[in-house]
C-alpha atoms as a PDB file:
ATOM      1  CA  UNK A   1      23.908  44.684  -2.737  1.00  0.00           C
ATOM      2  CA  UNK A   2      23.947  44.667   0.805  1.00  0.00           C
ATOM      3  CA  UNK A   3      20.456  46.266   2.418  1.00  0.00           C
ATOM      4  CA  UNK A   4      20.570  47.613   5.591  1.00  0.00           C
ATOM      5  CA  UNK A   5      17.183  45.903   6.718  1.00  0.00           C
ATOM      6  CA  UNK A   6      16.710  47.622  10.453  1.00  0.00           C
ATOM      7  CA  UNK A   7      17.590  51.200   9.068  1.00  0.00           C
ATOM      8  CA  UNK A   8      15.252  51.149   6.371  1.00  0.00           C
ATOM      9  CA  UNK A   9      12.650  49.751   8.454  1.00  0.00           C
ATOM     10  CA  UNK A  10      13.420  52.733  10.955  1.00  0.00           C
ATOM     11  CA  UNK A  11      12.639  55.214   8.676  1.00  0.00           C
ATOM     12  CA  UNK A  12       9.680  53.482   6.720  1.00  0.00           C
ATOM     13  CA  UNK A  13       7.850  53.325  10.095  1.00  0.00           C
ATOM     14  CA  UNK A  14       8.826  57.223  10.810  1.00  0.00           C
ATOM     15  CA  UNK A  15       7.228  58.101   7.215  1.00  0.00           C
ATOM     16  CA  UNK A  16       3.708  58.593   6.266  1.00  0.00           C
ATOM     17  CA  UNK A  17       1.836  55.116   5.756  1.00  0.00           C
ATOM     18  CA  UNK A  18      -0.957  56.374   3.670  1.00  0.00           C
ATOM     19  CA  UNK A  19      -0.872  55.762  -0.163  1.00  0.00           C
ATOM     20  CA  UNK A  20       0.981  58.382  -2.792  1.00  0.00           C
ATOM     21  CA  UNK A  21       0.491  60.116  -5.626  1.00  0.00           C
ATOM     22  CA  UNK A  22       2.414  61.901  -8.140  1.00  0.00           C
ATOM     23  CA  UNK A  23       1.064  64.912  -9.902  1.00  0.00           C
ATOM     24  CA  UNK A  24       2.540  67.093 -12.296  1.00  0.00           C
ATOM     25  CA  UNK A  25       2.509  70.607 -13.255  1.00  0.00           C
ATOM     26  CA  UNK A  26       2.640  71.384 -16.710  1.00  0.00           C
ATOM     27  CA  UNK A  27       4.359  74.966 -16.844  1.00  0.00           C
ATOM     28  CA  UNK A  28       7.270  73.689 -14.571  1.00  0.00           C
ATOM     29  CA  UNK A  29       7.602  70.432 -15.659  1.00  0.00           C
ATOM     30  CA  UNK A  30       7.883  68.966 -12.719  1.00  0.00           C
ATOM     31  CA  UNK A  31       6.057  66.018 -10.603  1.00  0.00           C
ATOM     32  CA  UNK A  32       5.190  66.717  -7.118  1.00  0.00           C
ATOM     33  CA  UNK A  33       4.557  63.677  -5.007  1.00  0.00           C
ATOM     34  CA  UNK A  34       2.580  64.120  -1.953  1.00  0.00           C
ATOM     35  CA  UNK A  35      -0.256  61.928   0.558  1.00  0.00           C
ATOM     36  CA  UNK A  36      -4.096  62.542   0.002  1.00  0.00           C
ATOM     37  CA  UNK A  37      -4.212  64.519   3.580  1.00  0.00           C
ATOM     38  CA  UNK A  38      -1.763  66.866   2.171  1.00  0.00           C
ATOM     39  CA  UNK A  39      -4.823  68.757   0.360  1.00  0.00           C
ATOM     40  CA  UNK A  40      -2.898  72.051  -0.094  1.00  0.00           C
ATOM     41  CA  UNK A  41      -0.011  70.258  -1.551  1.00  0.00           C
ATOM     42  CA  UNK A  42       2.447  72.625   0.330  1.00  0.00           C
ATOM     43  CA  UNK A  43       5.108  70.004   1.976  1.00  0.00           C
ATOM     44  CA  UNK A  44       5.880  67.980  -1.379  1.00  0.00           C
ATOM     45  CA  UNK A  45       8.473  65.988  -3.143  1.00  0.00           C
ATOM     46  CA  UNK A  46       9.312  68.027  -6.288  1.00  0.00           C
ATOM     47  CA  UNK A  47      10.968  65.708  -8.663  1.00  0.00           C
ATOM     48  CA  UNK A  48      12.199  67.581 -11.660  1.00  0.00           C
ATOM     49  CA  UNK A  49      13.152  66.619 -14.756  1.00  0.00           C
ATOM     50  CA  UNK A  50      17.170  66.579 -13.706  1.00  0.00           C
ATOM     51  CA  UNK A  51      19.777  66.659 -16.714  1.00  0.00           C
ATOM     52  CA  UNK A  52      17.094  66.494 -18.941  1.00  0.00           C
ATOM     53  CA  UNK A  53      16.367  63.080 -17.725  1.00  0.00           C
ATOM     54  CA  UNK A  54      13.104  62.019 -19.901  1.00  0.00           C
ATOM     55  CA  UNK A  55      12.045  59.362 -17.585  1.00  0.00           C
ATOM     56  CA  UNK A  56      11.207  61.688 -14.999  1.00  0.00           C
ATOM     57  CA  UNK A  57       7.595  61.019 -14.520  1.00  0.00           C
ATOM     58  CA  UNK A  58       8.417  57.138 -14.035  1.00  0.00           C
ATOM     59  CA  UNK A  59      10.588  57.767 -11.333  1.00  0.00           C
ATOM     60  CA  UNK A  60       8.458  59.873  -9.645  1.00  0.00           C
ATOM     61  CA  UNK A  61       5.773  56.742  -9.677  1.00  0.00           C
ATOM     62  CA  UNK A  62       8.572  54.410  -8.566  1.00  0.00           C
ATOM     63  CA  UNK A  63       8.924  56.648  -5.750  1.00  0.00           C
ATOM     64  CA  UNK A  64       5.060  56.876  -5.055  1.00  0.00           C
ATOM     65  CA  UNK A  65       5.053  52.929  -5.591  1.00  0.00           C
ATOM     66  CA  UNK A  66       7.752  52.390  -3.502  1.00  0.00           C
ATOM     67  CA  UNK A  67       5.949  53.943  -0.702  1.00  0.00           C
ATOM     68  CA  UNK A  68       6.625  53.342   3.795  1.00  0.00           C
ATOM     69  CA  UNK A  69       3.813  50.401   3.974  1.00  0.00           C
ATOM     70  CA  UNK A  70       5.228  48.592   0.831  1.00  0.00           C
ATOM     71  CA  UNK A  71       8.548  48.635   2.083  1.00  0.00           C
ATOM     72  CA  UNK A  72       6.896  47.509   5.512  1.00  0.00           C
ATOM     73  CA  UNK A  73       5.339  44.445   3.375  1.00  0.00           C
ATOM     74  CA  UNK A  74       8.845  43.402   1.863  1.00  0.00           C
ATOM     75  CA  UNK A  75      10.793  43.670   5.154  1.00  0.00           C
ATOM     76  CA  UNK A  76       8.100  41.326   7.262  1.00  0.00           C
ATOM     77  CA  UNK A  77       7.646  38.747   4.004  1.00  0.00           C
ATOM     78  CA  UNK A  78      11.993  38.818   3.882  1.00  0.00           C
ATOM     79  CA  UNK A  79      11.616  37.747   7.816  1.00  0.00           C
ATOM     80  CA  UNK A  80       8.976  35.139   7.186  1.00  0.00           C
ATOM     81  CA  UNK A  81      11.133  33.280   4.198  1.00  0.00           C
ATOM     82  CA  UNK A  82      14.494  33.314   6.676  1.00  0.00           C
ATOM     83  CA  UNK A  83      12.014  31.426   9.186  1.00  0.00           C
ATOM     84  CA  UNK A  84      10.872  29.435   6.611  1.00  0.00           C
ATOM     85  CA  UNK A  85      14.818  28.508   5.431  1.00  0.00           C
ATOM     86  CA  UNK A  86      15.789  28.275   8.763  1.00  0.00           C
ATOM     87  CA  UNK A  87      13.250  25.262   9.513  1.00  0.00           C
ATOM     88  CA  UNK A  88      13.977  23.591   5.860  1.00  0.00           C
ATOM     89  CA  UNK A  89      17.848  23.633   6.925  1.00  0.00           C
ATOM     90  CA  UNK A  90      16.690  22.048  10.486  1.00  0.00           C
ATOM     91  CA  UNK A  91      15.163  19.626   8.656  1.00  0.00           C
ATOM     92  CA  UNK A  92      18.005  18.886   6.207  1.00  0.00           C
ATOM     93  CA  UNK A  93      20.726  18.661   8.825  1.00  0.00           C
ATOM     94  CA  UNK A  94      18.284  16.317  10.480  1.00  0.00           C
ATOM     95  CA  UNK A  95      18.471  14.204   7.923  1.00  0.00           C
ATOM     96  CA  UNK A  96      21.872  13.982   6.943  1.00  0.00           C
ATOM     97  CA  UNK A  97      22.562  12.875  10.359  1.00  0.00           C
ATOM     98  CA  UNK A  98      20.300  10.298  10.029  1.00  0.00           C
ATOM     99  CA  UNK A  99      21.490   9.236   6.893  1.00  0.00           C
ATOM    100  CA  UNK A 100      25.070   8.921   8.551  1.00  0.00           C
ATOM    101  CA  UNK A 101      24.229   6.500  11.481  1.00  0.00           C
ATOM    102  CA  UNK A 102      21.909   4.634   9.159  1.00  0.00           C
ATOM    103  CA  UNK A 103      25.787   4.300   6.694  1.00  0.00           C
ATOM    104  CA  UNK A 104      27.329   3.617   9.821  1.00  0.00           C
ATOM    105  CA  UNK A 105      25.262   0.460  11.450  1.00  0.00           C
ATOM    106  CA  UNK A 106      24.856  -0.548   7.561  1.00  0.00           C
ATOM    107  CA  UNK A 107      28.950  -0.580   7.785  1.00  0.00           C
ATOM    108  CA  UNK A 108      29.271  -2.138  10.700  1.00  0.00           C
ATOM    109  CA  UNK A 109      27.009  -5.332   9.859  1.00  0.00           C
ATOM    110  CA  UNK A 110      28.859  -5.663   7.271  1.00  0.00           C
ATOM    111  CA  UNK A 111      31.696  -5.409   8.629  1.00  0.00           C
ATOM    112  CA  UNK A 112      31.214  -7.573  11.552  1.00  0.00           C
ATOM    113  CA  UNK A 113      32.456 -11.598  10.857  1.00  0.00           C
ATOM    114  CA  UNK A 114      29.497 -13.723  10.111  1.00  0.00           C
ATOM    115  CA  UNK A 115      30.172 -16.291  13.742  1.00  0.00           C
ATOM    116  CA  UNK A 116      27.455 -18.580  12.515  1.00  0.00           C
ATOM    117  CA  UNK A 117      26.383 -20.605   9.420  1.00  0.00           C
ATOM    118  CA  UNK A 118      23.507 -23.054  10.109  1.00  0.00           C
ATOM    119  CA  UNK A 119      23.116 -26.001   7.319  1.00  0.00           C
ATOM    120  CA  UNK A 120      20.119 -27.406   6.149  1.00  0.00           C
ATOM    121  CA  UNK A 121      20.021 -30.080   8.717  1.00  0.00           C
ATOM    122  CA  UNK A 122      20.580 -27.831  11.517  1.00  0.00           C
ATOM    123  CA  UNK A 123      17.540 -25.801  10.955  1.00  0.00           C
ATOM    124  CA  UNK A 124      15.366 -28.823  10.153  1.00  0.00           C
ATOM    125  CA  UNK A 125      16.322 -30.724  13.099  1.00  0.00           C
ATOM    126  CA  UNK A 126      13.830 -30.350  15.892  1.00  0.00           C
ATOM    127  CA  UNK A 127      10.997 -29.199  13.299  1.00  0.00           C
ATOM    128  CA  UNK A 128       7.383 -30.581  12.837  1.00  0.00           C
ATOM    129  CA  UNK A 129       7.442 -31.883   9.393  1.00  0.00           C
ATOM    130  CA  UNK A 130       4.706 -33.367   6.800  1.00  0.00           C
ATOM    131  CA  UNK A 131       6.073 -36.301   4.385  1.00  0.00           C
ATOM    132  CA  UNK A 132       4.367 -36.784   1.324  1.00  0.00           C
ATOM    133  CA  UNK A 133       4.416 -40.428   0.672  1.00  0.00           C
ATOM    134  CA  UNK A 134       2.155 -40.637  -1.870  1.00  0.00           C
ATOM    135  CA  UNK A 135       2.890 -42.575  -5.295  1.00  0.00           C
ATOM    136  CA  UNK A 136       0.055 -41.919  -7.919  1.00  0.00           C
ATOM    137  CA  UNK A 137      -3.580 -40.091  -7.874  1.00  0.00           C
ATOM    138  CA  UNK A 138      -4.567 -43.075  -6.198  1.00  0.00           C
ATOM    139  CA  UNK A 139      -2.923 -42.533  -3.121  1.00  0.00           C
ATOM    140  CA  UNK A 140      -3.065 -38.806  -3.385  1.00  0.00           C
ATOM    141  CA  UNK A 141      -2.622 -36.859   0.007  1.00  0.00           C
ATOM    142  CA  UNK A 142      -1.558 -39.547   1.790  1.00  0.00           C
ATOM    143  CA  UNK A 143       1.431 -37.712   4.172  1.00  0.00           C
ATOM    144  CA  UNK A 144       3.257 -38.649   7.752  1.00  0.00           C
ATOM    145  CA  UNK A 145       3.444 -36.150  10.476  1.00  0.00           C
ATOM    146  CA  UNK A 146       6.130 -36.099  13.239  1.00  0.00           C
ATOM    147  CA  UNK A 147       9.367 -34.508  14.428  1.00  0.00           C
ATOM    148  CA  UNK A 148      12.529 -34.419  12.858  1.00  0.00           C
ATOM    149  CA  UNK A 149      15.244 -35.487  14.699  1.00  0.00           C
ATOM    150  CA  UNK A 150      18.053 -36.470  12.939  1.00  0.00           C
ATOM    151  CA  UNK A 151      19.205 -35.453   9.128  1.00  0.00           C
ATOM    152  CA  UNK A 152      21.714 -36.990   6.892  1.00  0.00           C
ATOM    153  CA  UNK A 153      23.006 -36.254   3.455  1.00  0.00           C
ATOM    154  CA  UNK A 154      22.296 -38.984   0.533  1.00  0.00           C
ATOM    155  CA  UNK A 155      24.524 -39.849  -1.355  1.00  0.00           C
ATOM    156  CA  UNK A 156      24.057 -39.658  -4.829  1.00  0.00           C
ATOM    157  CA  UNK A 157      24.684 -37.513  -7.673  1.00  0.00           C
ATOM    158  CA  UNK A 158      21.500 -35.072  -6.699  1.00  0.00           C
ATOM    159  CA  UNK A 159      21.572 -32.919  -3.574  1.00  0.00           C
ATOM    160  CA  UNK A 160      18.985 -34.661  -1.001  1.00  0.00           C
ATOM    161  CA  UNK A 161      19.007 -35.660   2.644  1.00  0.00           C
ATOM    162  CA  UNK A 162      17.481 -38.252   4.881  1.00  0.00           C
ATOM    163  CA  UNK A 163      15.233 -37.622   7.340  1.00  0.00           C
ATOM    164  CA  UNK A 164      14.787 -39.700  10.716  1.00  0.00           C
ATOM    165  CA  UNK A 165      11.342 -38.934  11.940  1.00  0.00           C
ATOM    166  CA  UNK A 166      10.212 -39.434  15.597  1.00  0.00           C
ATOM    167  CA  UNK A 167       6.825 -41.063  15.822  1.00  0.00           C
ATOM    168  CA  UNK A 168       5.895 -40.701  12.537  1.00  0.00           C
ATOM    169  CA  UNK A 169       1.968 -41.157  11.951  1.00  0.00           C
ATOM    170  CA  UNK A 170       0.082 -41.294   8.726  1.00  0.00           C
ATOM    171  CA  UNK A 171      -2.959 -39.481   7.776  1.00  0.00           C
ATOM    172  CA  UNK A 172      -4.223 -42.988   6.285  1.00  0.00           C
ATOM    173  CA  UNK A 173      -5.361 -46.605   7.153  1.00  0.00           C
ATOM    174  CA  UNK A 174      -1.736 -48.049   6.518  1.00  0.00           C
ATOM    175  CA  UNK A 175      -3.161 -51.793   6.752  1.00  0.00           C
ATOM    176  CA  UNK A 176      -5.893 -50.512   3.807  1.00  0.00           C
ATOM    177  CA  UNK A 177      -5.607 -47.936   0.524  1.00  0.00           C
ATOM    178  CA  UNK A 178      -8.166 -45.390   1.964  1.00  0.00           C
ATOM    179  CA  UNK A 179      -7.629 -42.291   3.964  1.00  0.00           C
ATOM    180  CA  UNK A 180      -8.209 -41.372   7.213  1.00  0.00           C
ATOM    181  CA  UNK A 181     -11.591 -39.561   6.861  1.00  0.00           C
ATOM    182  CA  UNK A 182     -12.914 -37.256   9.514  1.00  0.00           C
ATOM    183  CA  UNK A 183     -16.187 -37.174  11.336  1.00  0.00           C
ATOM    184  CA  UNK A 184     -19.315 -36.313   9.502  1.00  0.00           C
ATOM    185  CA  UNK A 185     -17.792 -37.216   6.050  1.00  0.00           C
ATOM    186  CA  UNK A 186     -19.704 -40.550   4.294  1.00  0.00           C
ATOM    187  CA  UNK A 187     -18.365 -42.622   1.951  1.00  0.00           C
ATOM    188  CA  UNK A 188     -20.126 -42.552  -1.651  1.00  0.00           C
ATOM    189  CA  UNK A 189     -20.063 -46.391  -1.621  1.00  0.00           C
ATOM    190  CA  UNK A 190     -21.903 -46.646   1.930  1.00  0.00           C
ATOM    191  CA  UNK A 191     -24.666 -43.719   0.815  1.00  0.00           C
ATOM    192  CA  UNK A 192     -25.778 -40.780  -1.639  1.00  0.00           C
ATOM    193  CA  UNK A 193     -26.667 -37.848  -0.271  1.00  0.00           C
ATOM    194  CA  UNK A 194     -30.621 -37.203  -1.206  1.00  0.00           C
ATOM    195  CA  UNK A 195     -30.466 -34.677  -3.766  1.00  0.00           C
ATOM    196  CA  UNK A 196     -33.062 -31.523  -4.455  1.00  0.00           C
ATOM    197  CA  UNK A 197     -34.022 -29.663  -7.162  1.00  0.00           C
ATOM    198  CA  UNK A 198     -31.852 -29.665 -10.344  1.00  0.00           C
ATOM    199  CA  UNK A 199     -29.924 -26.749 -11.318  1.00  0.00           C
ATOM    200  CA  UNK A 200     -31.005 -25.216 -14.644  1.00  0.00           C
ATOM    201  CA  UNK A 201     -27.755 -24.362 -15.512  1.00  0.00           C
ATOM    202  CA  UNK A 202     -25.677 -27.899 -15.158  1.00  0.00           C
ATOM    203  CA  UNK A 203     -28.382 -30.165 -14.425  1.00  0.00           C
ATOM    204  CA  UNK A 204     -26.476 -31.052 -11.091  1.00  0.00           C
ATOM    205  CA  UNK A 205     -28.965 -31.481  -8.574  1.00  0.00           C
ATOM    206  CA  UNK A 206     -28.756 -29.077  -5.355  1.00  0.00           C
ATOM    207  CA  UNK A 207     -28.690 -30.092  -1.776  1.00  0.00           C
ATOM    208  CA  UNK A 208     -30.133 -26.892  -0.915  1.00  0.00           C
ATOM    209  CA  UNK A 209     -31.899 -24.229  -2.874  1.00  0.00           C
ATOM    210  CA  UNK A 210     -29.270 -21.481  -3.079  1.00  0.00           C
ATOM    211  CA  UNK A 211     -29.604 -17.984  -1.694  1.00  0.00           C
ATOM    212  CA  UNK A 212     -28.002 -14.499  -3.138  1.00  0.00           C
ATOM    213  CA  UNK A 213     -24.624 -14.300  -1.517  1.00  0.00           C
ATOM    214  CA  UNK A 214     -24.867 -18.087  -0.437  1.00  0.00           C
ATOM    215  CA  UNK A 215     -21.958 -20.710  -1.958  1.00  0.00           C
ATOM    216  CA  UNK A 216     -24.194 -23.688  -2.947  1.00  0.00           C
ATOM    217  CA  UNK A 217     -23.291 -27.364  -2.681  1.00  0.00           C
ATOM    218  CA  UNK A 218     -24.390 -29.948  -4.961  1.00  0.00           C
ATOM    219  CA  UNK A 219     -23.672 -33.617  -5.886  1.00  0.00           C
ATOM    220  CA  UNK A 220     -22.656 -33.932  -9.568  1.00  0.00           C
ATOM    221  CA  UNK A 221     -19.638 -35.634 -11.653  1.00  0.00           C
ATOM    222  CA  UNK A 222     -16.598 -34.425 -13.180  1.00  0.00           C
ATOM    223  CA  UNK A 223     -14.906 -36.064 -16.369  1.00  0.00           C
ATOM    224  CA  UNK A 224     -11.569 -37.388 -15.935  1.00  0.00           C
ATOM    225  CA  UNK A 225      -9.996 -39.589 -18.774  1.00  0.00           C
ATOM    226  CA  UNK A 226     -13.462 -39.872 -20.061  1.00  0.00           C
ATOM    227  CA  UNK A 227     -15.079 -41.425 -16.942  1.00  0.00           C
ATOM    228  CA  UNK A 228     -17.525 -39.756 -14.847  1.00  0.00           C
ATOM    229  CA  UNK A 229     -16.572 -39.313 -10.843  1.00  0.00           C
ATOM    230  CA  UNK A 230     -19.775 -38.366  -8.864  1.00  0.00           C
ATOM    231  CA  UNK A 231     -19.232 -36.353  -5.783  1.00  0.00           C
ATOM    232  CA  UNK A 232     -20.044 -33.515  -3.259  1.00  0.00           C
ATOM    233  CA  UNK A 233     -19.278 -29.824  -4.622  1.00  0.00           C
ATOM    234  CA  UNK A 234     -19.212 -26.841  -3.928  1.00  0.00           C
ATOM    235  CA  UNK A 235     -19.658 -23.650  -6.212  1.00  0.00           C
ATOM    236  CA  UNK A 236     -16.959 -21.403  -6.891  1.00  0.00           C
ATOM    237  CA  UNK A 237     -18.977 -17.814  -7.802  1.00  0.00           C
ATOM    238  CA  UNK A 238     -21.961 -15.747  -5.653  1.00  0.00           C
ATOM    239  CA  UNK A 239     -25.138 -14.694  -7.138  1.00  0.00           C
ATOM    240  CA  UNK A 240     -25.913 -11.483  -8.425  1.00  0.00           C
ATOM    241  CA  UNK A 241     -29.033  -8.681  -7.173  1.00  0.00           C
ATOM    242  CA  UNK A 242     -30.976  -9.814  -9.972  1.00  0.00           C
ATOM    243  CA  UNK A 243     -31.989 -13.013  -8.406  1.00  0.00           C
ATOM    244  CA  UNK A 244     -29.961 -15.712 -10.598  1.00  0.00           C
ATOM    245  CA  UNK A 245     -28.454 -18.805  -9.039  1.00  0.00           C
ATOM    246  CA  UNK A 246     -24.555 -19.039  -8.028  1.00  0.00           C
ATOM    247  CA  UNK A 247     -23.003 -20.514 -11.330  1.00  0.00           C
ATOM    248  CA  UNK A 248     -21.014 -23.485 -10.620  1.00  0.00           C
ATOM    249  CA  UNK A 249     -17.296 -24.636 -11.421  1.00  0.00           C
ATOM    250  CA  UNK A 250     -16.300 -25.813 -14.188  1.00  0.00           C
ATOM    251  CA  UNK A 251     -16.282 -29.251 -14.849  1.00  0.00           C
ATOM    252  CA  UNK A 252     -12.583 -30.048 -14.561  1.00  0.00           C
ATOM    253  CA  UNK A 253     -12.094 -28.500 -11.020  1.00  0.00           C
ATOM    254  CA  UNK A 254     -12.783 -31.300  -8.729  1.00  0.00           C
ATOM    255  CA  UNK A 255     -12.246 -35.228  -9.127  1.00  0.00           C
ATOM    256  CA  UNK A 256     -11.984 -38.473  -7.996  1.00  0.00           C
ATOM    257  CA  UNK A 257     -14.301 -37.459  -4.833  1.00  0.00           C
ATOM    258  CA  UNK A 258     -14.967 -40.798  -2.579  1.00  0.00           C
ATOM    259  CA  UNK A 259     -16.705 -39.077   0.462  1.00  0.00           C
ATOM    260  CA  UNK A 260     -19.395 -36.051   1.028  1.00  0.00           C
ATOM    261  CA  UNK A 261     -20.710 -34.331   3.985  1.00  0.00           C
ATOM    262  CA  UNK A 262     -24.203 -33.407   5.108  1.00  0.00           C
ATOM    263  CA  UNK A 263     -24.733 -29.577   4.279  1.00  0.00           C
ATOM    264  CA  UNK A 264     -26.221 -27.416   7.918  1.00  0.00           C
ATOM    265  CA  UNK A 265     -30.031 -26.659   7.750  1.00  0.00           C
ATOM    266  CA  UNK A 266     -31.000 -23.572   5.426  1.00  0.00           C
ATOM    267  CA  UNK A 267     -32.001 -20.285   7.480  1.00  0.00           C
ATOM    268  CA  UNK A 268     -35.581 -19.833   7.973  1.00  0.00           C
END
C-alpha cells in the first residue's frame, strides 16, 4: 500500500491535536467522537452502527486512537528510520568499495612475477653471526663472533653450508679451556664470597638479608650426577606482605658455576 506521506501530514497538522474520545448514546446506538474543548458535543463524528456492523464501537476507538498528533508521531519516526537507512547504506557501499580495491591489489600481487628469489647464502652473506663451537658441558658457551662473508654448500647427504667468517673472535682464552670472564666476576678457585646469615628454608647462606620485593643472591650448590657444584645464585620468586623470605630455585636450575660477583650495598 502506497501512503501518501505529505498529504496526510497536511491534513493531520490542519486537524485538532488534542486527545479524543468516543462516547456513545444508548437510545441511538451510535458513538460520537469529539475533543475535550468540544464541551457541548455539537460538531461531532457520529459513527453509527452501518449495515449492522457489530464492531462499531471499536472502530470508533481506532478512529479516536488514530488521532492528528499520533499520526504526527509515525510520519517524523518514518523520516528518522529513512535517515537512519540512508547512513547504514553509506556505510555499506563504503565498504564494498573497499573490499574491491583491497581484491584488486590482493590480485595484482599475485599476479605480478616473483623477479627475485634470494638463497640462503645470499641473505646470510654480509650478516653478524655467532658460531657455537662448543663440544660438551665442559666447553659450554664457548661461540665466535664475526661477519659472514662468503657461504658454500657441503656436500653431503644432509642439507648444510660452510661459512667463511671475517675476523672471527672467540668469547674464550683459545690458548686455555676457560672463558673469557668479564670485569667484576671472581673465580671460585681464586676466592669465596663471605657469606651471611643462613636461609631457613635451604640452609644456603645469603649474601644479603633479603627485602620484600627484593631477588636475593646466595652462594649454595646444586647436584649434578651426584656431585655438588658450589656457586653464586640468584632466587627465582619475590616475597610476599606477610614478611617471609624470597623462596629460592630449585635445586636443579643452575650448575657447574666457576665464577661469582660481588652483590651492590643493601639500601639504608
Amino acid at each position: 500500500m502506497n501512503i501518501d506521506k505529505r498529504a496526510l501530514r497536511e491534513v493531520a497538522e490542519k486537524a485538532t491535536k488534542d486527545p479524543w474520545k468516543v462516547f456513545s448514546d444508548i437510545d441511538t446506538k451510535t458513538f460520537s467522537i469529539h475533543t475535550p474543548r468540544d464541551k457541548r458535543c455539537e460538531n461531532v463524528i457520529k459513527w453509527g452502527g452501518f449495515d449492522c456492523q457489530p464492531n462499531a464501537e471499536a472502530n470508533a476507538e481506532f478512529i479516536a486512537a488514530f488521532n492528528p498528533k499520533v499520526a504526527l508521531a509515525l510520519l517524523d519516526e518514518n523520516i528518522q528510520l529513512q535517515r537512519e537507512k540512508d547512513a547504514i547504506e553509506a556505510v555499506a557501499l563504503a565498504l564494498r568499495d573497499d573490499m574491491r580495491q583491497a581484491r584488486e591489489q590482493l590480485a595484482a600481487l599475485t599476479a605480478e612475477p616473483v623477479s627475485q628469489t634470494y638463497e640462503l647464502p645470499e641473505l646470510i652473506e654480509g650478516m653478524e653471526v655467532s658460531v657455537d663451537v662448543s663440544t660438551c658441558d665442559f666447553d659450554a658457551g664457548h661461540r665466535y663472533f664475526g661477519t659472514v662473508t662468503e657461504v658454500s654448500e657441503l656436500d653431503s647427504a644432509k642439507n648444510g653450508y660452510i661459512l667463511l667468517v671475517q675476523d672471527a673472535k672467540p668469547n674464550f682464552d683459545v690458548n686455555g679451556n676457560s672463558p673469557i670472564i668479564p670485569d667484576g666476576w671472581i673465580s671460585c678457585s681464586e676466592r669465596m664470597p663471605i657469606i651471611g646469615e643462613l636461609n631457613w628454608r635451604t640452609s644456603f647462606p645469603l649474601l644479603i638479608t633479603c627485602e620484600i620485593g627484593v631477588i636475593p643472591a646466595y652462594y649454595g650448590f646444586v647436584s649434578v650426577n651426584g656431585d655438588k657444584h658450589y656457586g653464586f645464585m640468584e632466587s627465582l620468586k619475590y616475597g610476599d606482605d606477610r614478611g617471609d623470605h624470597p623462596q629460592t630455585n630449585e635445586y636443579g636450575l643452575i650448575s657447574n658455576v666457576t665464577h661469582w660477583i660481588p652483590l651492590p650495598e643493601p639500601p639504608i
